[in-house]
Protein backbone atom coordinates (compact mmCIF):
# COMPACT_ATOMS: atom_id res chain seq x y z
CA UNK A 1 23.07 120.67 -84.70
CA UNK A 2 19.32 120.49 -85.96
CA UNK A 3 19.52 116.21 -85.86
CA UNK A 4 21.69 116.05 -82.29
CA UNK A 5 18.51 118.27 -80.67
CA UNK A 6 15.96 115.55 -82.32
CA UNK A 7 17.57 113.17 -81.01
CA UNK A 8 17.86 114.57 -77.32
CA UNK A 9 14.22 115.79 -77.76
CA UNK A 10 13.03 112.19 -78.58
CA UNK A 11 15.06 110.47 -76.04
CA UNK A 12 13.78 112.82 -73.10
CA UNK A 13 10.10 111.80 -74.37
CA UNK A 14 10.78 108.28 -74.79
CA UNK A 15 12.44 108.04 -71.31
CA UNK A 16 9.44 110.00 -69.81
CA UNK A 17 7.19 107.81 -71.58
CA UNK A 18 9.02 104.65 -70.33
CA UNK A 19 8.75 106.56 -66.65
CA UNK A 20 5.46 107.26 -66.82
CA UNK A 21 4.51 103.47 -68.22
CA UNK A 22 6.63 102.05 -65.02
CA UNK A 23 5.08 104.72 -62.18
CA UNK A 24 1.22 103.29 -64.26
CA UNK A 25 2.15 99.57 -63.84
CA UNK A 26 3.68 100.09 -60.35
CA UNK A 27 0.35 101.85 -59.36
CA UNK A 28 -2.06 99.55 -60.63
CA UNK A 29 0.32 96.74 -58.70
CA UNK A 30 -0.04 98.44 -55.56
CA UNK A 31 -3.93 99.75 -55.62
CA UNK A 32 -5.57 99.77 -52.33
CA UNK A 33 -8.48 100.18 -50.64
CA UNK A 34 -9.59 101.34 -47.44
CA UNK A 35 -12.48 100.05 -45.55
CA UNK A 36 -13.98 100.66 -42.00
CA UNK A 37 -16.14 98.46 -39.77
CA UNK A 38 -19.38 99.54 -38.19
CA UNK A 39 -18.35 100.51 -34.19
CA UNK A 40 -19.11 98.31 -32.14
CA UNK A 41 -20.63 100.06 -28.64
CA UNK A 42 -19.17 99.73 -24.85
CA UNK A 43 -22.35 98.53 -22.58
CA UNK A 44 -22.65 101.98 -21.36
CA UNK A 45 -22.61 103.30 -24.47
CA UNK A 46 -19.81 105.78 -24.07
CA UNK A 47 -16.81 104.41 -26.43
CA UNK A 48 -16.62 102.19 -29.36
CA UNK A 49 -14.55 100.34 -31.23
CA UNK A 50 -13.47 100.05 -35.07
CA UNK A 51 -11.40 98.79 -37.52
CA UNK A 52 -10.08 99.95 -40.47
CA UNK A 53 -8.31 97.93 -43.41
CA UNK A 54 -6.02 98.98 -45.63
CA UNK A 55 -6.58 96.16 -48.12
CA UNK A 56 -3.95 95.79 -51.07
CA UNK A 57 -3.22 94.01 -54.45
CA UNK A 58 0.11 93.49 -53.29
CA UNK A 59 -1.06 91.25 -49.91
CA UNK A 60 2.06 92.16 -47.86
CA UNK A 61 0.78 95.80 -47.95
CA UNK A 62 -2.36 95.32 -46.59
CA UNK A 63 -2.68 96.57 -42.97
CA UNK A 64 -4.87 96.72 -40.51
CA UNK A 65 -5.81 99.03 -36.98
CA UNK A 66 -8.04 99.18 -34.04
CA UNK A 67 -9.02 102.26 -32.62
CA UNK A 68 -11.32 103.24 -30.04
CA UNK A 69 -12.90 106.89 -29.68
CA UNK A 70 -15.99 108.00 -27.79
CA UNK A 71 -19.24 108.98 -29.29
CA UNK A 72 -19.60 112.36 -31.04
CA UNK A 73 -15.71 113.21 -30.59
CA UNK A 74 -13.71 113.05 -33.80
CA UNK A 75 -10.27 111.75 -32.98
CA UNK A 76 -9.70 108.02 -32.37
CA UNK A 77 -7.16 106.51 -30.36
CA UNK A 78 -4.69 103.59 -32.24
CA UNK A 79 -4.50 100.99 -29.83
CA UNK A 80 -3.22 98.03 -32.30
CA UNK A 81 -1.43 98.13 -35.60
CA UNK A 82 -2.01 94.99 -37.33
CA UNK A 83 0.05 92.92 -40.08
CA UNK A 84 -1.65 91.10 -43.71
CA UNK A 85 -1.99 87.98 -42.05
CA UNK A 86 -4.34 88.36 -38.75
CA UNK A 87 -5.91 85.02 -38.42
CA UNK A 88 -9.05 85.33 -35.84
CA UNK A 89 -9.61 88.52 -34.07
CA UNK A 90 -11.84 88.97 -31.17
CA UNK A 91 -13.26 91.69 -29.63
CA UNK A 92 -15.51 92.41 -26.66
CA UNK A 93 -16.62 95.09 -24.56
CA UNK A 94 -17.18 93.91 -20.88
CA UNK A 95 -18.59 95.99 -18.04
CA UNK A 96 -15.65 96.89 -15.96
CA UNK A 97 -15.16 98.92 -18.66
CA UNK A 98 -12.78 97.61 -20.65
CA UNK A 99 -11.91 96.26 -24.03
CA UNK A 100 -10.78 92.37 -24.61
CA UNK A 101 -8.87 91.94 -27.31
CA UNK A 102 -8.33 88.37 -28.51
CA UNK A 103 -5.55 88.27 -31.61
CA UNK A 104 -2.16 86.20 -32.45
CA UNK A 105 0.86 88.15 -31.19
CA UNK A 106 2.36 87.66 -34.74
CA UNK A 107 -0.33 90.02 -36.28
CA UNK A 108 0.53 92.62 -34.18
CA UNK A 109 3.04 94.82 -35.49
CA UNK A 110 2.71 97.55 -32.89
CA UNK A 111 0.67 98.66 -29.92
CA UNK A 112 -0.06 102.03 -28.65
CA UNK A 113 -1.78 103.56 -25.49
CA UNK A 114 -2.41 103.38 -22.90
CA UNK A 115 -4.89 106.35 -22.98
CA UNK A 116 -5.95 107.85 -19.83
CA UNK A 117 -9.58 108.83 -20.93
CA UNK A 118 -10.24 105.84 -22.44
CA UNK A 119 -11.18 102.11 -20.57
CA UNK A 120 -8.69 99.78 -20.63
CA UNK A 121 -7.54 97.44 -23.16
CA UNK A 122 -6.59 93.88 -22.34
CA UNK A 123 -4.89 91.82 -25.28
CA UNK A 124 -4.65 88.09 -25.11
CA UNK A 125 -2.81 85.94 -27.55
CA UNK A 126 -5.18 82.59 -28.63
C-alpha cells in the first residue's frame, strides 16, 4: 500500500511539474507589452487623442486602439479597435472640431461611438 501511494504521490508532482513547465513556456510565448502614445491636442485644446498598443511575441496578438478623452477627465472613449497589421495610420485634428482618421479598413477590427460629448470622428480608408 506504502509503494502504490509513492507512486500516486510522484505522478501528481511530475504531472504538476510538466503543467507548470507548459503554463512557463506558454507565458513566455505570449509576453506582451503595453505602450501609450503622447496625446495629441484638438486646436482648441479641449480633447485629445491616443493610442495604445498591445504589442506581443506572438504578432497575431498584438492589438491596437484609439481613444479620445478630454483634458483632466479620466475615462477615454474607444473609437477604433485595431488588428497586428495596421499599415499607415493618420490622424488629424481639424477645426470644425473633428477628428480625421486615415487607416486601411482591414486593420480595423471594430469601431465604437459615436459619443455625444465628444467631436466627431471621420474615418477614411487610403
Amino acid at each position: 500500500m506504502k509503494r502504490t501511494r509513492r507512486w500516486v504521490i510522484s505522478v501528481v508532482a511530475g504531472a504538476a511539474a510538466v503543467v507548470v513547465l507548459a503554463l512557463g513556456i506558454s507565458s513566455q510565448l505570449s509576453t506582451c507589452a503595453y505602450r501609450e502614445t503622447s496625446p495629441a491636442y484638438s486646436p482648441d485644446g479641449k480633447f485629445y487623442s491616443q493610442m495604445q498598443f498591445t504589442l506581443c511575441e506572438d504578432h497575431p496578438k498584438s492589438r491596437a486602439r484609439l481613444v479620445v478623452g478630454s483634458p483632466g477627465k479620466q475615462e477615454k472613449a474607444v473609437i477604433l479597435d485595431l488588428g497586428p497589421d495596421i499599415g499607415e495610420l493618420h490622424l488629424s485634428w481639424y477645426e470644425s472640431p473633428g477628428l480625421h482618421v486615415r487607416v486601411p479598413a482591414s486593420a480595423i477590427t471594430r469601431r465604437y461611438g459615436p459619443y455625444p460629448d465628444l467631436p466627431p470622428v471621420v474615418i477614411a480608408n487610403p
